[in-house]
C-alpha atoms as a PDB file:
ATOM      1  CA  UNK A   1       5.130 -15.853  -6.732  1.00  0.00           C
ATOM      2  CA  UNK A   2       6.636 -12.310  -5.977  1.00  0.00           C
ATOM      3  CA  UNK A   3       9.130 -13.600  -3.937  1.00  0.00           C
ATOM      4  CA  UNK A   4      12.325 -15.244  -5.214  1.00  0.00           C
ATOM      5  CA  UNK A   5      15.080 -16.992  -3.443  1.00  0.00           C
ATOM      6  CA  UNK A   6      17.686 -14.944  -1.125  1.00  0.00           C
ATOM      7  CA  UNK A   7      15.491 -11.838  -1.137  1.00  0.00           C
ATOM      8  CA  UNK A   8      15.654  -9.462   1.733  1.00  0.00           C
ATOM      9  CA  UNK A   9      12.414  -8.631   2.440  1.00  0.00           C
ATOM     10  CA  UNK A  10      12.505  -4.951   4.597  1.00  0.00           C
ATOM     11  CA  UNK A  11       9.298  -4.010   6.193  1.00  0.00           C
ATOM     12  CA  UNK A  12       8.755   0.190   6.508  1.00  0.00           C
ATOM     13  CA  UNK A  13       6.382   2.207   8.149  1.00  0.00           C
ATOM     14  CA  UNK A  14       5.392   3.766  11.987  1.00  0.00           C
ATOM     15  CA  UNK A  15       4.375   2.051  14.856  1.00  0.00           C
ATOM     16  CA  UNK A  16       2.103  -0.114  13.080  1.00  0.00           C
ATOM     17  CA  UNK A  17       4.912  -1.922  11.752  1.00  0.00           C
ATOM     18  CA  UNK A  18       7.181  -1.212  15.016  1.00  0.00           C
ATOM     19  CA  UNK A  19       5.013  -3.411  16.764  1.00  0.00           C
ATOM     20  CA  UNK A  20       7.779  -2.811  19.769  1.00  0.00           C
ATOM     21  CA  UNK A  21      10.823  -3.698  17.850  1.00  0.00           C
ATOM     22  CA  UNK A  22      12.456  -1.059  19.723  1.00  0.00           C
ATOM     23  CA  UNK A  23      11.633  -1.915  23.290  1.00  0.00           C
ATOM     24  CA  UNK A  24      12.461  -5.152  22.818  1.00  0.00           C
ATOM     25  CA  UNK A  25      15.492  -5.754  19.844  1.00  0.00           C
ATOM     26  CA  UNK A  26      15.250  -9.454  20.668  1.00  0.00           C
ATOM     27  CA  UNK A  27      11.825 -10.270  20.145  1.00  0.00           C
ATOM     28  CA  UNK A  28      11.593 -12.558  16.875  1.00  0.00           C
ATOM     29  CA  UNK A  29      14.602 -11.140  15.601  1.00  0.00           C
ATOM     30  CA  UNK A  30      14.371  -7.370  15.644  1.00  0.00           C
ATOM     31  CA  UNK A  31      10.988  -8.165  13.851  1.00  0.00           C
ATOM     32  CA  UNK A  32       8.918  -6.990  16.644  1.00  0.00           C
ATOM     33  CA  UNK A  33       5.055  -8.430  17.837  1.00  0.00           C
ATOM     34  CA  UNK A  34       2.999  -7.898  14.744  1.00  0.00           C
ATOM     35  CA  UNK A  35       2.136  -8.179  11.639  1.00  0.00           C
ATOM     36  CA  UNK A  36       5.637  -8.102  10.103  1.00  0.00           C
ATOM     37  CA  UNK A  37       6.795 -11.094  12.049  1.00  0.00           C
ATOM     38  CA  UNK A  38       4.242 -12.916  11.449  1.00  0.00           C
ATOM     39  CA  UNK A  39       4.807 -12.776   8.028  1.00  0.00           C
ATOM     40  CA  UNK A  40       7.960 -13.447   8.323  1.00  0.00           C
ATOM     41  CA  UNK A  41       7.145 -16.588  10.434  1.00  0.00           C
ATOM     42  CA  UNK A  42       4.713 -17.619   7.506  1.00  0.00           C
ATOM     43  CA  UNK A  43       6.675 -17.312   5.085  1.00  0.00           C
ATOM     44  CA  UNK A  44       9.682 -19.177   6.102  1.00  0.00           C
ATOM     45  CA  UNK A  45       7.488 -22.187   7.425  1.00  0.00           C
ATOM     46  CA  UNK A  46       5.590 -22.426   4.037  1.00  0.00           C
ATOM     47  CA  UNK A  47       8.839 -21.477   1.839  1.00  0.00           C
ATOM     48  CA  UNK A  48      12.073 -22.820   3.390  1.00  0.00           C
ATOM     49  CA  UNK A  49      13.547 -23.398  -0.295  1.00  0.00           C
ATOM     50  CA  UNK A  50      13.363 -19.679  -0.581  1.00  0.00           C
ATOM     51  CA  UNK A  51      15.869 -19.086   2.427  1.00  0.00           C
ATOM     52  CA  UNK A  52      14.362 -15.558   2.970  1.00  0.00           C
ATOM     53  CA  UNK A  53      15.771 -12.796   5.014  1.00  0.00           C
ATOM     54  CA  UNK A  54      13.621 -10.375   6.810  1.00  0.00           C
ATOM     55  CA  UNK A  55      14.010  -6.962   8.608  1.00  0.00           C
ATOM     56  CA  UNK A  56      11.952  -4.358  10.068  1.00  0.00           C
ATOM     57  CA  UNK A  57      12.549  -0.763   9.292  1.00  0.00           C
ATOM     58  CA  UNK A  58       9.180   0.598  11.414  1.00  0.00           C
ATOM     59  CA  UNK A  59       9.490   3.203  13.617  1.00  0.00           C
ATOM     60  CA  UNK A  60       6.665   4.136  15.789  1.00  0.00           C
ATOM     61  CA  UNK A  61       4.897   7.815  15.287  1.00  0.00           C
ATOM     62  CA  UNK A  62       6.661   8.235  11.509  1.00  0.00           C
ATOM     63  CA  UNK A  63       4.388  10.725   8.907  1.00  0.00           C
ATOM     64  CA  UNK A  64       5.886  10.350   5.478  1.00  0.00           C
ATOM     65  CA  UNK A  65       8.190  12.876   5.626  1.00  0.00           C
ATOM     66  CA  UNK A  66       9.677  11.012   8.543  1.00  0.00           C
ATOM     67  CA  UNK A  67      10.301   7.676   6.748  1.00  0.00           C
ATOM     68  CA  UNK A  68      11.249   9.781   4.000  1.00  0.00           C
ATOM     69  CA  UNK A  69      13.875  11.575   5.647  1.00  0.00           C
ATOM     70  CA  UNK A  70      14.921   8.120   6.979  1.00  0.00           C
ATOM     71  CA  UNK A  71      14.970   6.368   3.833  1.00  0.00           C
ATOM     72  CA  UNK A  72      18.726   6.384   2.751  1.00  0.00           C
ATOM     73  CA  UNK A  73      19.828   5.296   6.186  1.00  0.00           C
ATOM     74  CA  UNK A  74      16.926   2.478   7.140  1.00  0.00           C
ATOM     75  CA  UNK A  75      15.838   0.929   3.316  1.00  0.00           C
ATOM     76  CA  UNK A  76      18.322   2.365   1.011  1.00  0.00           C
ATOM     77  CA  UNK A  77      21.100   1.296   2.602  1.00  0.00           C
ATOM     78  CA  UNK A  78      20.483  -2.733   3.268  1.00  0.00           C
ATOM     79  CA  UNK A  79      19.535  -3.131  -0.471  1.00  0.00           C
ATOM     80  CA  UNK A  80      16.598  -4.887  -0.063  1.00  0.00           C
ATOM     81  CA  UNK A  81      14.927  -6.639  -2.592  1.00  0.00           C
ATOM     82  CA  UNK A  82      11.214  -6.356  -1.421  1.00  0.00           C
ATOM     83  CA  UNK A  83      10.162  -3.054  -0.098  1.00  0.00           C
ATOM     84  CA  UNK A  84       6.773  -3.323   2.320  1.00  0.00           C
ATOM     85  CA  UNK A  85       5.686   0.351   3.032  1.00  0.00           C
ATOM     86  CA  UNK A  86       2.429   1.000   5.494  1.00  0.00           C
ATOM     87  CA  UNK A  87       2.532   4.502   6.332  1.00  0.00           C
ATOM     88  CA  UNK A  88       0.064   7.550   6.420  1.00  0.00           C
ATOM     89  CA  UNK A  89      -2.319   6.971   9.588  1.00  0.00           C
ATOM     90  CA  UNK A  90       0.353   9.549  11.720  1.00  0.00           C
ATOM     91  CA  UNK A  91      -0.372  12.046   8.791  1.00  0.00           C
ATOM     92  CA  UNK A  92      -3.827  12.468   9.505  1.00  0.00           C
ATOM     93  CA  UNK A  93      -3.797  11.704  13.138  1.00  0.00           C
ATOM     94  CA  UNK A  94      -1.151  14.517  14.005  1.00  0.00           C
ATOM     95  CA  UNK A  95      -3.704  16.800  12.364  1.00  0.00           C
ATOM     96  CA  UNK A  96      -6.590  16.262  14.318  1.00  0.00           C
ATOM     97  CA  UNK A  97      -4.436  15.542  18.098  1.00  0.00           C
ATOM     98  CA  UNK A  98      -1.589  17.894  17.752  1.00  0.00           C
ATOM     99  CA  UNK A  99      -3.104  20.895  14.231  1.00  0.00           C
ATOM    100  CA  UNK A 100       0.099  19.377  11.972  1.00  0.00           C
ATOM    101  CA  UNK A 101      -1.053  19.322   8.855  1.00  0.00           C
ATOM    102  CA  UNK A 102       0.352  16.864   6.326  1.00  0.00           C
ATOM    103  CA  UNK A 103      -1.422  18.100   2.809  1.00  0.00           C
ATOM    104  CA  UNK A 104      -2.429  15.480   0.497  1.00  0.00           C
ATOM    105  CA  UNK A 105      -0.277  16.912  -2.307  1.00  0.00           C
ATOM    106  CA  UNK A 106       2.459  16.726  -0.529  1.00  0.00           C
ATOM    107  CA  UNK A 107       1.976  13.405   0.462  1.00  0.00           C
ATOM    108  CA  UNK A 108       1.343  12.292  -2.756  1.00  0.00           C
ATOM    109  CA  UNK A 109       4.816  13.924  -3.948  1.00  0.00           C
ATOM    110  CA  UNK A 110       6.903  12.835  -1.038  1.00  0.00           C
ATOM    111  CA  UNK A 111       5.989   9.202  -1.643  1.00  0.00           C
ATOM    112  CA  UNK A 112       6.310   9.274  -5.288  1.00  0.00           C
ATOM    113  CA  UNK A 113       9.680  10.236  -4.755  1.00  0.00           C
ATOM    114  CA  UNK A 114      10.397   7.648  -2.316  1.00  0.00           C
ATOM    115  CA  UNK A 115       8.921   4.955  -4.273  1.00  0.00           C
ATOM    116  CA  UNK A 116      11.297   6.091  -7.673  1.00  0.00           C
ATOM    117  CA  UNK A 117      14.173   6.141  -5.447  1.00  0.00           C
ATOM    118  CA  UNK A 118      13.486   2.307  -4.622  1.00  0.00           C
ATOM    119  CA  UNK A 119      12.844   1.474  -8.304  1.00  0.00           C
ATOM    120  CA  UNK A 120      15.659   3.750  -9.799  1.00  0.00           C
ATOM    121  CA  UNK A 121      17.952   2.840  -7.092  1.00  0.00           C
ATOM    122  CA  UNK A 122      17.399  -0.657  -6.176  1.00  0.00           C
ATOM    123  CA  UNK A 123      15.105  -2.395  -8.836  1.00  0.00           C
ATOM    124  CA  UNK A 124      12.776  -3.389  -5.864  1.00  0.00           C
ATOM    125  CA  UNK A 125       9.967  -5.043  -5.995  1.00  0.00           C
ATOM    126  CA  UNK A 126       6.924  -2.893  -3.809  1.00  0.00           C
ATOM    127  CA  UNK A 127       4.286  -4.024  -1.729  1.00  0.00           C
ATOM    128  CA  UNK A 128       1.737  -0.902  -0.476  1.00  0.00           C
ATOM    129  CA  UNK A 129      -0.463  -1.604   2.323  1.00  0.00           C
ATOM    130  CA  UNK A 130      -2.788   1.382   2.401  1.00  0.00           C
ATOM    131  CA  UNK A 131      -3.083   3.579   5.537  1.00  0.00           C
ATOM    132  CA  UNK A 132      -6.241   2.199   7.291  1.00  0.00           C
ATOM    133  CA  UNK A 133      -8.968   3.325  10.479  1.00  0.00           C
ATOM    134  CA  UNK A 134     -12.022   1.961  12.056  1.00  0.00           C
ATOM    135  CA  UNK A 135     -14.246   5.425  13.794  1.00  0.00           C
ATOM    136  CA  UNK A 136     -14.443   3.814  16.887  1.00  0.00           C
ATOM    137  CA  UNK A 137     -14.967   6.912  18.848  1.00  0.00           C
ATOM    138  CA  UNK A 138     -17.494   9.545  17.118  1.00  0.00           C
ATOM    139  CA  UNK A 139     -15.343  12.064  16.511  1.00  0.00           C
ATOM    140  CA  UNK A 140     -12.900   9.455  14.213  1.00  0.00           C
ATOM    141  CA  UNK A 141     -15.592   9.858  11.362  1.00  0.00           C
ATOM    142  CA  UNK A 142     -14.491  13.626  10.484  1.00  0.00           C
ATOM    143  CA  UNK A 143     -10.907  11.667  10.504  1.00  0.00           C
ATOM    144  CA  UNK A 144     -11.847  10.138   7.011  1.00  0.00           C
ATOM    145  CA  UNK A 145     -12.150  13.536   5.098  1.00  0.00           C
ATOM    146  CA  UNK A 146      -8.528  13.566   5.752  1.00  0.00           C
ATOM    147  CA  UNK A 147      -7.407   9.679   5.299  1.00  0.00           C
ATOM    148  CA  UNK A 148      -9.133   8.800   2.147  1.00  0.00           C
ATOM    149  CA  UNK A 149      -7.557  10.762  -0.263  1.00  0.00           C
ATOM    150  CA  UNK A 150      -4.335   9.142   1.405  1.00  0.00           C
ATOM    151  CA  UNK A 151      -5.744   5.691   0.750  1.00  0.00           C
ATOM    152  CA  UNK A 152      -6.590   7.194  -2.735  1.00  0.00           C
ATOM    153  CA  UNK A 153      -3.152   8.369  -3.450  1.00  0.00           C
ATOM    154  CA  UNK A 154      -1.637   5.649  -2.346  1.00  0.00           C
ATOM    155  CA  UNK A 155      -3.515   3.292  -4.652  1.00  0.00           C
ATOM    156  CA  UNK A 156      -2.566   5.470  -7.251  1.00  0.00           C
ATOM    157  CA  UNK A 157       0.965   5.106  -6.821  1.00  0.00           C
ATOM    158  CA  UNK A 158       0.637   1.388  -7.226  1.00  0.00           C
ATOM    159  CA  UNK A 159      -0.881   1.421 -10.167  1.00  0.00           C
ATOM    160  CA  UNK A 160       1.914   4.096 -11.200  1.00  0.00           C
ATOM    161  CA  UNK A 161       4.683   2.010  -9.842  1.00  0.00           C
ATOM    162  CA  UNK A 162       3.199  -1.651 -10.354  1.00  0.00           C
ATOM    163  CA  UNK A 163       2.886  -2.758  -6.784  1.00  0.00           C
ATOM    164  CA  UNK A 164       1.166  -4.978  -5.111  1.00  0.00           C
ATOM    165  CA  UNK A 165      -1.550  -3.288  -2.819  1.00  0.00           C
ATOM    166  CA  UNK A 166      -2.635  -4.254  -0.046  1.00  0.00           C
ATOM    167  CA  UNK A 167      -6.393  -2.829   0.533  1.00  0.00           C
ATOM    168  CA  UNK A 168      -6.371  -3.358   4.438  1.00  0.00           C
ATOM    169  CA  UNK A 169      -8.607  -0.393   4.924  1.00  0.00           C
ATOM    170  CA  UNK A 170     -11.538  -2.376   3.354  1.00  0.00           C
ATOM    171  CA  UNK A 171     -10.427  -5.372   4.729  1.00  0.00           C
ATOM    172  CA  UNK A 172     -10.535  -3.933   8.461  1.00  0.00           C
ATOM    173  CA  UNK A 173     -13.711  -2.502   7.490  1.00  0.00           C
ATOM    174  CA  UNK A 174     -15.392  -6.149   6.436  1.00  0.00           C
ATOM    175  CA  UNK A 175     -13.861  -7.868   9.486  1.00  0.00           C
ATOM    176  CA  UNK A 176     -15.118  -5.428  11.449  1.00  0.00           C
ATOM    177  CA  UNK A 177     -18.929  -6.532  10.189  1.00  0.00           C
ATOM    178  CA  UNK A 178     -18.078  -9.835  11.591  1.00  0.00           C
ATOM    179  CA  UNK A 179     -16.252  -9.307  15.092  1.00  0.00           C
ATOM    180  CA  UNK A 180     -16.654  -5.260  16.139  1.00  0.00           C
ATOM    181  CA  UNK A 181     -13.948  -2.851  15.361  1.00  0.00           C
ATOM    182  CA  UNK A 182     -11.987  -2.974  18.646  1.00  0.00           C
ATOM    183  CA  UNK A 183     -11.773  -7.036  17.958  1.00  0.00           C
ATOM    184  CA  UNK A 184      -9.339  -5.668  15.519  1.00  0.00           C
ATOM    185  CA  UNK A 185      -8.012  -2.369  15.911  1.00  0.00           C
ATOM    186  CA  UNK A 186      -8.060  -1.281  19.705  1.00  0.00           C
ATOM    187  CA  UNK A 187      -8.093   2.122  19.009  1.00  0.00           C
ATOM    188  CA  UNK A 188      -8.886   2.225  15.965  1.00  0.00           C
ATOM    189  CA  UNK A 189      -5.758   2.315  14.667  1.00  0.00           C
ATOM    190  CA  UNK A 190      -3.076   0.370  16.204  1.00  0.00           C
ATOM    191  CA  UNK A 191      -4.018  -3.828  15.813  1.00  0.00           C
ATOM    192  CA  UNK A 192      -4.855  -6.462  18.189  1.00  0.00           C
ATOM    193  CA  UNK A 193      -2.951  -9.324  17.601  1.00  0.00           C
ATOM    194  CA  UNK A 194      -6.074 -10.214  15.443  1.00  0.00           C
ATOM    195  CA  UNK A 195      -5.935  -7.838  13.163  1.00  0.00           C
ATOM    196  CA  UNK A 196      -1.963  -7.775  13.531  1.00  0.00           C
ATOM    197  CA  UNK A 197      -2.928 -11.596  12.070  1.00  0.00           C
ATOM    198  CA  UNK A 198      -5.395 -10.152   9.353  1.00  0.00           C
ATOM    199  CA  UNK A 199      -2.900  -7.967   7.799  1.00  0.00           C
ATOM    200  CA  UNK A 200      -0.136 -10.475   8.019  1.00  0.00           C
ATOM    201  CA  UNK A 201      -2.233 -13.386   6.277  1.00  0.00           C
ATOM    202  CA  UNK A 202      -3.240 -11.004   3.788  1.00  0.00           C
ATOM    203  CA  UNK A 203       0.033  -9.790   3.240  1.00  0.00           C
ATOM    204  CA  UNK A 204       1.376 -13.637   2.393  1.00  0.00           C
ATOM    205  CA  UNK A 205      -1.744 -14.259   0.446  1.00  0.00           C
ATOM    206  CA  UNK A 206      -0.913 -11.284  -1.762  1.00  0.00           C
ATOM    207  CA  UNK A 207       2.975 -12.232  -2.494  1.00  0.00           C
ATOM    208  CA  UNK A 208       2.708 -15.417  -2.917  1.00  0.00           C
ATOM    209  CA  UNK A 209       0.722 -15.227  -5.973  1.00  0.00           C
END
């Protein structure tokens, strides 16, 4: 089990992770409509001797430098004891809808750093779900040239850091064999509540080994 009683468990990313926390602060506790409450909702059910707390730290359209920027304020500063980060689908989407390029070694670098300032700073334990896409317009395939050497770095860094990773990219792409991509991923990047579901039973599945 990577969880262990008390733990705050914060949940960090872009809109992914939102999941309209914002637009509606009362929804399941500031936890917002997806995937990060309904881990949260698992979790307690299946592990009330844990007493876990939970928040959300998501904020919608974040690159990496954003949550970066962010990170004293939103993670740093609530001490959490299990870090979730999913971020890195804004970095390649702002290049191909708005020309802002986010450059993989930069990337890399920025969330290296943010990833030693949890360990150095807090001891946390780390949970990486890598950035993930389904082409489900034609012009989403040139997309990947740009998103896998995310994915890449970020599995890197987990092996660096000993995380647990969470390889929804190839799980979105398997589902996707079974029900079509816009079952799970409506436009191919933000979930349905299916896939909101696939990431958050995968997500329990992984920590509570």
């Amino acid at each position: 089990m990577y969880l262990q009683k008390n733990d705050l468990v914060l949940f960090a990313g872009d809109s992914i992770t939102d999941a309209g926390r914002r637009v509606d602060p009362a929804a399941n506790g500031g936890m917002g409509m997806g995937y990060a409450a309904m881990a949260a909702g698992i979790l307690a059910a299946r592990y009330p001797e844990l007493n876990l707390n939970f928040r959300n730290a998501g904020l919608s359209g974040n690159r990496l430098v954003d949550l970066e920027q962010r990170l004293e304020a939103d993670v740093l500063a609530y001490r959490p004891n299990v870090v979730s980060i999913l971020i890195g689908v804004n970095d390649t989407w702002r290049r191909f809808d708005s020309g802002i390029d986010s450059p993989i070694a930069q990337f890399r670098t920025g969330y290296r750093r943010m990833l030693r300032a949890l360990a150095d700073r807090l001891d946390a334990r780390l949970v990486l779900i890598e950035p993930f896409m389904l082409s489900v317009r034609e012009e989403m395939r040139a997309w990947r040239e740009d998103l896998d050497p995310r994915i890449a770095a970020v599995r890197d860094l987990a092996r660096e850091f000993r995380a647990r990773l969470l390889p929804m990219d190839g799980l979105f792409a398997q589902a996707a064999c079974r029900q079509g991509m816009t079952y799970w991923l409506a436009d191919g990047i933000h979930p349905t509540p299916a896939g909101h579901a696939l990431i958050a039973e995968a997500w329990v599945e992984l920590v509570s080994r």
